[in-house]
Protein backbone atom coordinates (compact mmCIF):
# COMPACT_ATOMS: atom_id res chain seq x y z
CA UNK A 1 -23.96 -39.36 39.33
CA UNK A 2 -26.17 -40.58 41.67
CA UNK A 3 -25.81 -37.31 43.99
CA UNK A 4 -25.64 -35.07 41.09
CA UNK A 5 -28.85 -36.84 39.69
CA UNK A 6 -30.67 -36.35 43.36
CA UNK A 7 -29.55 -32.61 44.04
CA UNK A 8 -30.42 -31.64 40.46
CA UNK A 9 -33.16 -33.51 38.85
CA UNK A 10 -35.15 -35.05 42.34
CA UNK A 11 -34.36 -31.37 44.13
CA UNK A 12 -32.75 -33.10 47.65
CA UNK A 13 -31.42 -30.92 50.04
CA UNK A 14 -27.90 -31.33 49.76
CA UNK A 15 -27.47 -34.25 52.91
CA UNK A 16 -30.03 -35.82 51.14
CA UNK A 17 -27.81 -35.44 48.00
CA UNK A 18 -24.61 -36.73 49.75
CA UNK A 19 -26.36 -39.67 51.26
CA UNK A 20 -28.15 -40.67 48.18
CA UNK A 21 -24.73 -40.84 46.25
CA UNK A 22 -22.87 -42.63 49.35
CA UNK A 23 -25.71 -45.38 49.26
CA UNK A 24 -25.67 -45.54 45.46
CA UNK A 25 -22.16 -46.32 45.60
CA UNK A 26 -22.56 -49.02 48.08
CA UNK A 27 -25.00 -50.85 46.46
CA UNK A 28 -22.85 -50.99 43.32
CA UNK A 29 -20.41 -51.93 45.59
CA UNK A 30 -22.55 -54.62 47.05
CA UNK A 31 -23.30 -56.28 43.79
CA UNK A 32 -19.34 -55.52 42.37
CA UNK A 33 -18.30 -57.20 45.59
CA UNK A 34 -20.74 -60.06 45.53
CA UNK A 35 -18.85 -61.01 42.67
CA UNK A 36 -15.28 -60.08 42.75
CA UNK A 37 -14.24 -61.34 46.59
CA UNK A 38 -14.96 -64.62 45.04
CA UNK A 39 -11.65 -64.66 43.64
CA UNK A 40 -7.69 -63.36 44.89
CA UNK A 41 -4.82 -61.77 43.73
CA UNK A 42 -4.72 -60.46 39.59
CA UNK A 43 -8.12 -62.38 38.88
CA UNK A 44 -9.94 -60.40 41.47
CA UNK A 45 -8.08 -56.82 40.20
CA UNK A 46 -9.46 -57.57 36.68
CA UNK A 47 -12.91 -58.15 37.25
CA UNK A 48 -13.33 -55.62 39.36
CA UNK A 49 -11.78 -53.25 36.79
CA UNK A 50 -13.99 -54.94 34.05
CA UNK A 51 -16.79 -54.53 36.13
CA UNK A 52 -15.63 -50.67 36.29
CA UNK A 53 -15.66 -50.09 32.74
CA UNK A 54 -18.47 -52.14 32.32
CA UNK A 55 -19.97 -48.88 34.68
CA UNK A 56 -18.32 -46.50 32.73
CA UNK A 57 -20.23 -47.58 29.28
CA UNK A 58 -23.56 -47.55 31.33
CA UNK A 59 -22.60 -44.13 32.17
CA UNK A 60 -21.65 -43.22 28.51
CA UNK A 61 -25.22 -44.67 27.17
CA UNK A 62 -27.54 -43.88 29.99
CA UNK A 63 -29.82 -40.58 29.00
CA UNK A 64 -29.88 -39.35 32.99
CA UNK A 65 -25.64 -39.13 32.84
CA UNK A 66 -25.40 -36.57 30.34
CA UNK A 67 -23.26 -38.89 27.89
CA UNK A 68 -20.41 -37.39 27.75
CA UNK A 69 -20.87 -34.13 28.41
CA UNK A 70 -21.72 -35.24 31.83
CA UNK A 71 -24.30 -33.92 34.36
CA UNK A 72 -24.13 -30.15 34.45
CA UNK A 73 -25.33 -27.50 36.81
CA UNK A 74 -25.50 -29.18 40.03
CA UNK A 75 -27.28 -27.15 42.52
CA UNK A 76 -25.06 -26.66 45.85
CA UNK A 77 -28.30 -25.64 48.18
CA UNK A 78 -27.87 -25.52 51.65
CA UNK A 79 -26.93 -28.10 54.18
CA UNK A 80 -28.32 -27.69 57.39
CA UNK A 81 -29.35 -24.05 57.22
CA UNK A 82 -25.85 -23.02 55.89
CA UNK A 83 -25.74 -21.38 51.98
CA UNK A 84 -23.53 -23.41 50.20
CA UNK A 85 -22.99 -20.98 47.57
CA UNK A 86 -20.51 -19.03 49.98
CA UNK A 87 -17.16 -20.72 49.34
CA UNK A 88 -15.91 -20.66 52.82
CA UNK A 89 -19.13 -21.99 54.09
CA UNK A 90 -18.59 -24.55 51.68
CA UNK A 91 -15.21 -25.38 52.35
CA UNK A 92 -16.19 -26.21 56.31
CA UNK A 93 -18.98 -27.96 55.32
CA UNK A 94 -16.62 -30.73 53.22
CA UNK A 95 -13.74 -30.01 56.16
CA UNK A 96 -16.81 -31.61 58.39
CA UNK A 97 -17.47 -34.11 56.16
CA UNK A 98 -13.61 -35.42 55.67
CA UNK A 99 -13.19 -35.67 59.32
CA UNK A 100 -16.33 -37.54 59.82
CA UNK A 101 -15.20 -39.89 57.18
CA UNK A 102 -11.52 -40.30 58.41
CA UNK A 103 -13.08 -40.51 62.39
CA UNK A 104 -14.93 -43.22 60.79
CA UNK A 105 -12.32 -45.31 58.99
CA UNK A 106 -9.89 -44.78 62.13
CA UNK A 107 -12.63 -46.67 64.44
CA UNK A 108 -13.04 -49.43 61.96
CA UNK A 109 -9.46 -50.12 61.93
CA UNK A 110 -8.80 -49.69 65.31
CA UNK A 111 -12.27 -51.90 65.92
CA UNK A 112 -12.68 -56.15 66.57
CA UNK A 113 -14.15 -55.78 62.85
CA UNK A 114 -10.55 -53.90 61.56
CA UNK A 115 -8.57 -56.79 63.10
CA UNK A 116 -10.44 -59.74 62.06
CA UNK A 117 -9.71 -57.85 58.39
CA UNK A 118 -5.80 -57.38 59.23
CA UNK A 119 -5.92 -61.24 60.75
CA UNK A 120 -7.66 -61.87 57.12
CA UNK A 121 -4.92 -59.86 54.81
CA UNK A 122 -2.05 -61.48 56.84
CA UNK A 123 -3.36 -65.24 56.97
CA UNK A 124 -6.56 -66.13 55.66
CA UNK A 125 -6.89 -69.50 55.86
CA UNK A 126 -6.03 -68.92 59.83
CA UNK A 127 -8.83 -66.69 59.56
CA UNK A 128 -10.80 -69.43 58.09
CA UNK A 129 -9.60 -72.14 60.59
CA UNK A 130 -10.45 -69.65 63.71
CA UNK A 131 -14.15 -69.57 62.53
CA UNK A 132 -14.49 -65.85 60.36
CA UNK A 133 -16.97 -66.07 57.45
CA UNK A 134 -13.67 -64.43 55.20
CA UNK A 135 -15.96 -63.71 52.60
CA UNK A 136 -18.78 -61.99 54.40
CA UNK A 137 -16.26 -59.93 56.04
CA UNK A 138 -14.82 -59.43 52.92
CA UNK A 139 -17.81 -57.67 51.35
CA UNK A 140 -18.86 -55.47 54.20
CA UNK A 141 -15.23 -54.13 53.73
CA UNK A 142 -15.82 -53.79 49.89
CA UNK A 143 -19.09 -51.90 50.42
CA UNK A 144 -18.16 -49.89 53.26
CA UNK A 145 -14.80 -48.55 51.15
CA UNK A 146 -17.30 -48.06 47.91
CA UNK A 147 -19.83 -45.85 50.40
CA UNK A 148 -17.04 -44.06 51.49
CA UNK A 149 -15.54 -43.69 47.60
CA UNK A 150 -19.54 -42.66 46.87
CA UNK A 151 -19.65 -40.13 49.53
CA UNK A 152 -16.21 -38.61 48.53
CA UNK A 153 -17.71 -38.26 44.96
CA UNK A 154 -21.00 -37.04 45.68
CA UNK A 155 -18.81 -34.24 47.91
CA UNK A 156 -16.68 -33.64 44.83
CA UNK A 157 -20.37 -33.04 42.59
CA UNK A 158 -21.17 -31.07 45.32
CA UNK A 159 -18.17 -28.88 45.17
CA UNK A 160 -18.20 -28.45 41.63
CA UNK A 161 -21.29 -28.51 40.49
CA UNK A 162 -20.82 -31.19 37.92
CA UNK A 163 -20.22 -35.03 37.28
CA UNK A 164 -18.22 -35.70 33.94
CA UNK A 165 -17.40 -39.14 33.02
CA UNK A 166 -13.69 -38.69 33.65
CA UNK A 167 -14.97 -39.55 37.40
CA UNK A 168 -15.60 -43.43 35.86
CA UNK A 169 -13.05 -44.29 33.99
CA UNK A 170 -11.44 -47.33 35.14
CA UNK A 171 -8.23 -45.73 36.61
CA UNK A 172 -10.07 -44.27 38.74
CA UNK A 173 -11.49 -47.41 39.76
């Protein structure tokens, strides 16, 4: 929505667009993760899908969403001097994108940051005992995987020219 909203109602180009909605995301993120890494195991899982319908709702009552007809007519524009109207254009534009993203998420795996995470899913209290703020590192990881969740949907609004609220429901989540 957030992308959608930008490229539609605030006319960004559509980087501006994609940003907007990855940044969104990971401030919702931010304040979702603030509260869920708090907890582990099912009592984490259900208030982070509570807090996920709690979104959804917002999205149902808010007047900028659309309701549930959702927001419609989402200019594609251009993206760095290519026409985005042109399917094939378009299609190597989010090709671009996807590679960025997974070039991305295979450096911060293979990165000190990615291991301190593995070292953190496999033993945490080691984790703890060696001197890692868990929960800090916890939250960069929540945000950084809700950017990345923005980004893919602000490419899918992009794509399609339209954000329904079938993208919020909490299985999505």
């Amino acid at each position: 929505y957030g992308a959608g909203h930008a490229l539609k109602v605030w006319g960004f180009p559509a980087p501006l667009g994609l940003l907007f909605g990855a940044a969104v995301a990971a401030l919702a993120g931010l304040a979702f993760g603030w509260l869920a890494i708090r907890r582990s195991g099912i009592y984490f899982s259900m208030i982070t899908l509570a807090l996920a319908q709690m979104l959804y709702f917002f999205f149902l009552q808010a007047p900028f969403t659309g309701g549930e007809d959702g927001l419609q007519s989402v200019p594609r524009g251009h993206f760095l001097g290519l026409d985005l109207r042109d399917d094939v254009t378009l299609y190597y534009v989010v090709l671009g994108i996807f590679i960025a993203a997974f070039w991305l998420i295979y450096r911060t795996v293979h990165s000190p940051f990615g291991q301190v995470l593995t070292s953190i899913r496999e033993n945490e209290a080691r984790a703890v005992s060696l001197g890692y703020d868990v929960e800090r590192f916890k939250l960069v990881a929540f945000v950084l995987s809700a950017a990345l969740a923005g980004l893919a949907g602000a490419t899918k609004t992009l794509v399609l020219g339209f954000a329904t609220l079938t993208d919020a429901v909490w299985t999505t989540s």
